[in-house]
C-alpha atoms as a PDB file:
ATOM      1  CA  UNK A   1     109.537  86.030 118.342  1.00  0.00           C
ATOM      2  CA  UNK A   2     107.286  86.096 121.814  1.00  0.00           C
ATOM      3  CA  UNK A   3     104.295  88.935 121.435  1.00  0.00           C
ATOM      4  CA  UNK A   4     103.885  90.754 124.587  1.00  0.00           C
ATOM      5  CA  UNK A   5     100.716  88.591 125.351  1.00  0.00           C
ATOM      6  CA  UNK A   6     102.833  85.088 125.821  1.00  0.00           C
ATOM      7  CA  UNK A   7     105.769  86.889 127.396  1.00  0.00           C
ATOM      8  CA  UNK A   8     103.166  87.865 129.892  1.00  0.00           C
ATOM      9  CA  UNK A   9     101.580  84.823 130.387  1.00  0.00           C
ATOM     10  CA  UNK A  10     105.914  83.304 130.343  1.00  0.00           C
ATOM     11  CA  UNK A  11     106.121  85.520 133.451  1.00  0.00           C
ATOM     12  CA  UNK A  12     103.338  84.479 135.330  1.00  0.00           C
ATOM     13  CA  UNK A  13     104.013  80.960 134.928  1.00  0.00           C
ATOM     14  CA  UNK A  14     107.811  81.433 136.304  1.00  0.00           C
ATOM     15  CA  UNK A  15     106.635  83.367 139.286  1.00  0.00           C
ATOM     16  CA  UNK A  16     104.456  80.653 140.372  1.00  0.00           C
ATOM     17  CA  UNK A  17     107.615  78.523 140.417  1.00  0.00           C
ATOM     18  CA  UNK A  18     108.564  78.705 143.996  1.00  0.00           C
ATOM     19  CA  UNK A  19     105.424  78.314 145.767  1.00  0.00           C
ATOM     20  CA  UNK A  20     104.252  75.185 147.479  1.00  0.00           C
ATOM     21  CA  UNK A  21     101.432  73.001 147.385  1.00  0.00           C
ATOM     22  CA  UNK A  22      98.830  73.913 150.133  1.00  0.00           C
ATOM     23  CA  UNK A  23      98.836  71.231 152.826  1.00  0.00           C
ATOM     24  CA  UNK A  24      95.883  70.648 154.743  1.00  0.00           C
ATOM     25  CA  UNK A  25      95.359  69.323 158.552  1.00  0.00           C
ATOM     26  CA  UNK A  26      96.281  65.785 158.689  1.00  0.00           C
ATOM     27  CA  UNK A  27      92.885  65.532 161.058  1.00  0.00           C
ATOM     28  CA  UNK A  28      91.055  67.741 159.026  1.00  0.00           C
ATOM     29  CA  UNK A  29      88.891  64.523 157.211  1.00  0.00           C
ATOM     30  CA  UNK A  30      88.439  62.612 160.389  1.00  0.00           C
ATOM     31  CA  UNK A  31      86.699  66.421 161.626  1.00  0.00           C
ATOM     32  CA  UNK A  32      84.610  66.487 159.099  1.00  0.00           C
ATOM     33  CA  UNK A  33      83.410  62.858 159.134  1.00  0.00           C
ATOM     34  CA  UNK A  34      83.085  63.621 162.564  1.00  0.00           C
ATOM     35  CA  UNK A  35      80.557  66.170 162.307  1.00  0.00           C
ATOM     36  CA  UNK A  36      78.628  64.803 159.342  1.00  0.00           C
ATOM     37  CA  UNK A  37      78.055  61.414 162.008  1.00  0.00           C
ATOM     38  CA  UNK A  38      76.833  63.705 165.007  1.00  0.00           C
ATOM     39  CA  UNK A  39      72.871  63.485 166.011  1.00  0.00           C
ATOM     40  CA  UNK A  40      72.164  67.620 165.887  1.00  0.00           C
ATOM     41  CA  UNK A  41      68.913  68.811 166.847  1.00  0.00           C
ATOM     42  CA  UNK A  42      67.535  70.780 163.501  1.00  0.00           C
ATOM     43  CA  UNK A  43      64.747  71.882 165.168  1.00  0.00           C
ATOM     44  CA  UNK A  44      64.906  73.198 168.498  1.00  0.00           C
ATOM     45  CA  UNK A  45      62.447  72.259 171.366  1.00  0.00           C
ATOM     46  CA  UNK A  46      60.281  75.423 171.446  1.00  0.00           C
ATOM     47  CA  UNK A  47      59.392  74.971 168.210  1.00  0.00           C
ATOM     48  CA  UNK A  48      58.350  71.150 168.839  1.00  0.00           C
ATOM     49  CA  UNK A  49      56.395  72.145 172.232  1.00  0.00           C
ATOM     50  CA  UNK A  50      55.196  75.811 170.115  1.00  0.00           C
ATOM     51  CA  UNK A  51      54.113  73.287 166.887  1.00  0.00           C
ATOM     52  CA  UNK A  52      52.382  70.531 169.336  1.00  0.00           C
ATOM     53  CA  UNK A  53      50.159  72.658 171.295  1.00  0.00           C
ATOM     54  CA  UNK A  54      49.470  74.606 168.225  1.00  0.00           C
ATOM     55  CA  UNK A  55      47.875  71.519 166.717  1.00  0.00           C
ATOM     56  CA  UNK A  56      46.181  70.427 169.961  1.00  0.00           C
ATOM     57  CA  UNK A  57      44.287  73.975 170.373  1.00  0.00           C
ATOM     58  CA  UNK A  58      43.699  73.473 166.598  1.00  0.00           C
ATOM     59  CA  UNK A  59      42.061  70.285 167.076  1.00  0.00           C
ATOM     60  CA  UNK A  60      39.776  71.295 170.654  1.00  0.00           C
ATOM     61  CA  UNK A  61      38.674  74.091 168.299  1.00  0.00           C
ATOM     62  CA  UNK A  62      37.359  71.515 165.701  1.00  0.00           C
ATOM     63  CA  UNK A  63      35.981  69.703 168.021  1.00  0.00           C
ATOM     64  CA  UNK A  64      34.437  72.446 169.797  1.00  0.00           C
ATOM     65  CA  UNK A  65      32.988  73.844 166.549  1.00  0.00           C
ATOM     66  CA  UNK A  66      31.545  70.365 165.509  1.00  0.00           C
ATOM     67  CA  UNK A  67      29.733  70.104 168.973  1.00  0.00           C
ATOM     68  CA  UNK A  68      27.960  73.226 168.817  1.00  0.00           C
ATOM     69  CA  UNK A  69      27.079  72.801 165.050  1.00  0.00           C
ATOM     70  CA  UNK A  70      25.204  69.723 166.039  1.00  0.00           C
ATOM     71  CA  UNK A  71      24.134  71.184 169.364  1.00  0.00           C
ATOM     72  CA  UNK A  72      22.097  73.724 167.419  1.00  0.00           C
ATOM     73  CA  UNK A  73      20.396  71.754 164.878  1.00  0.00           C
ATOM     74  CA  UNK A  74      19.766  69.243 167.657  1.00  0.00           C
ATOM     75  CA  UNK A  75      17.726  72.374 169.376  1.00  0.00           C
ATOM     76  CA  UNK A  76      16.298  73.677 166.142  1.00  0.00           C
ATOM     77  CA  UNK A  77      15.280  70.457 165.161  1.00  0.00           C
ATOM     78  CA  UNK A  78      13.568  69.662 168.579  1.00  0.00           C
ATOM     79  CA  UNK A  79      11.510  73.458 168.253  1.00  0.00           C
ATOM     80  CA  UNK A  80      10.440  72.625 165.122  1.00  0.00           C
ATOM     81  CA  UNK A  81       8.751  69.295 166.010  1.00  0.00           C
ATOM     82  CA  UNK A  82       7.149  70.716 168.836  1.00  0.00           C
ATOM     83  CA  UNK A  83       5.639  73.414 167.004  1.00  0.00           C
ATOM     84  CA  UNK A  84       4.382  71.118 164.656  1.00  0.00           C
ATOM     85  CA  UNK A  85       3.155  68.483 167.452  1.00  0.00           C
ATOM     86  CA  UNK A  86       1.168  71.459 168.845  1.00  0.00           C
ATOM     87  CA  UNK A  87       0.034  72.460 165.747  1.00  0.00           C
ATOM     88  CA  UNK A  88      -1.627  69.082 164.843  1.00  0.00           C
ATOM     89  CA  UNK A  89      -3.228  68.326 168.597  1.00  0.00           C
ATOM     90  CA  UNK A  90      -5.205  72.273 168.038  1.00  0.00           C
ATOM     91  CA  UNK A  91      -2.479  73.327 170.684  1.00  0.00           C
ATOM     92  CA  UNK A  92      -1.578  76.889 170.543  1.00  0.00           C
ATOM     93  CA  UNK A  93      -0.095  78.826 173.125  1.00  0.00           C
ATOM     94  CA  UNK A  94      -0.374  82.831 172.638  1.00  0.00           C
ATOM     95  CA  UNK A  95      -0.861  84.588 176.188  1.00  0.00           C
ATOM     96  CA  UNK A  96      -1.422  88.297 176.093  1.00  0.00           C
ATOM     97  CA  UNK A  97      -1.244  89.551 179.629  1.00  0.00           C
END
């Protein structure tokens, strides 16, 4: 004797009976090699121009920053060995008008 659970799962099984297989598009494959083979752009060409002048403005900076670092030790360095040139020759310069 069937318990209600298999006659169930007997009922289900025959209803299924009539229904076909799913067919799909004949050209459906040869689409999707298709599209896997195209050259896409991933990245768009703002963001290339946006990332490349990003990195050049990035790089004057440096540059910029490495000048004026030297630039100023250059001058400091220069004051400080004339002080000390004056200094040794008895050279001191102190004007009070």
């Amino acid at each position: 004797m069937k318990t209600n659970h298999e006659n169930r799962i007997a009922k289900t099984l025959a209803s299924v009976e009539g229904i076909s297989r799913a067919e799909a598009n004949p050209y459906l494959f040869e689409k999707i090699k298709l599209r896997l083979n195209e050259n896409r752009e991933v990245v768009s060409r703002g963001i290339k121009w946006s990332a490349v002048i990003t990195c050049v403005v990035v790089l004057c900076v440096n540059i910029g920053s490495v000048y004026f670092y030297f630039e100023k030790n250059n001058a400091a360095k220069e004051e400080t060995v004339y002080k000390n040139l004056g200094s040794e020759m008895g050279y001191n310069q102190s004007y009070n008008y």
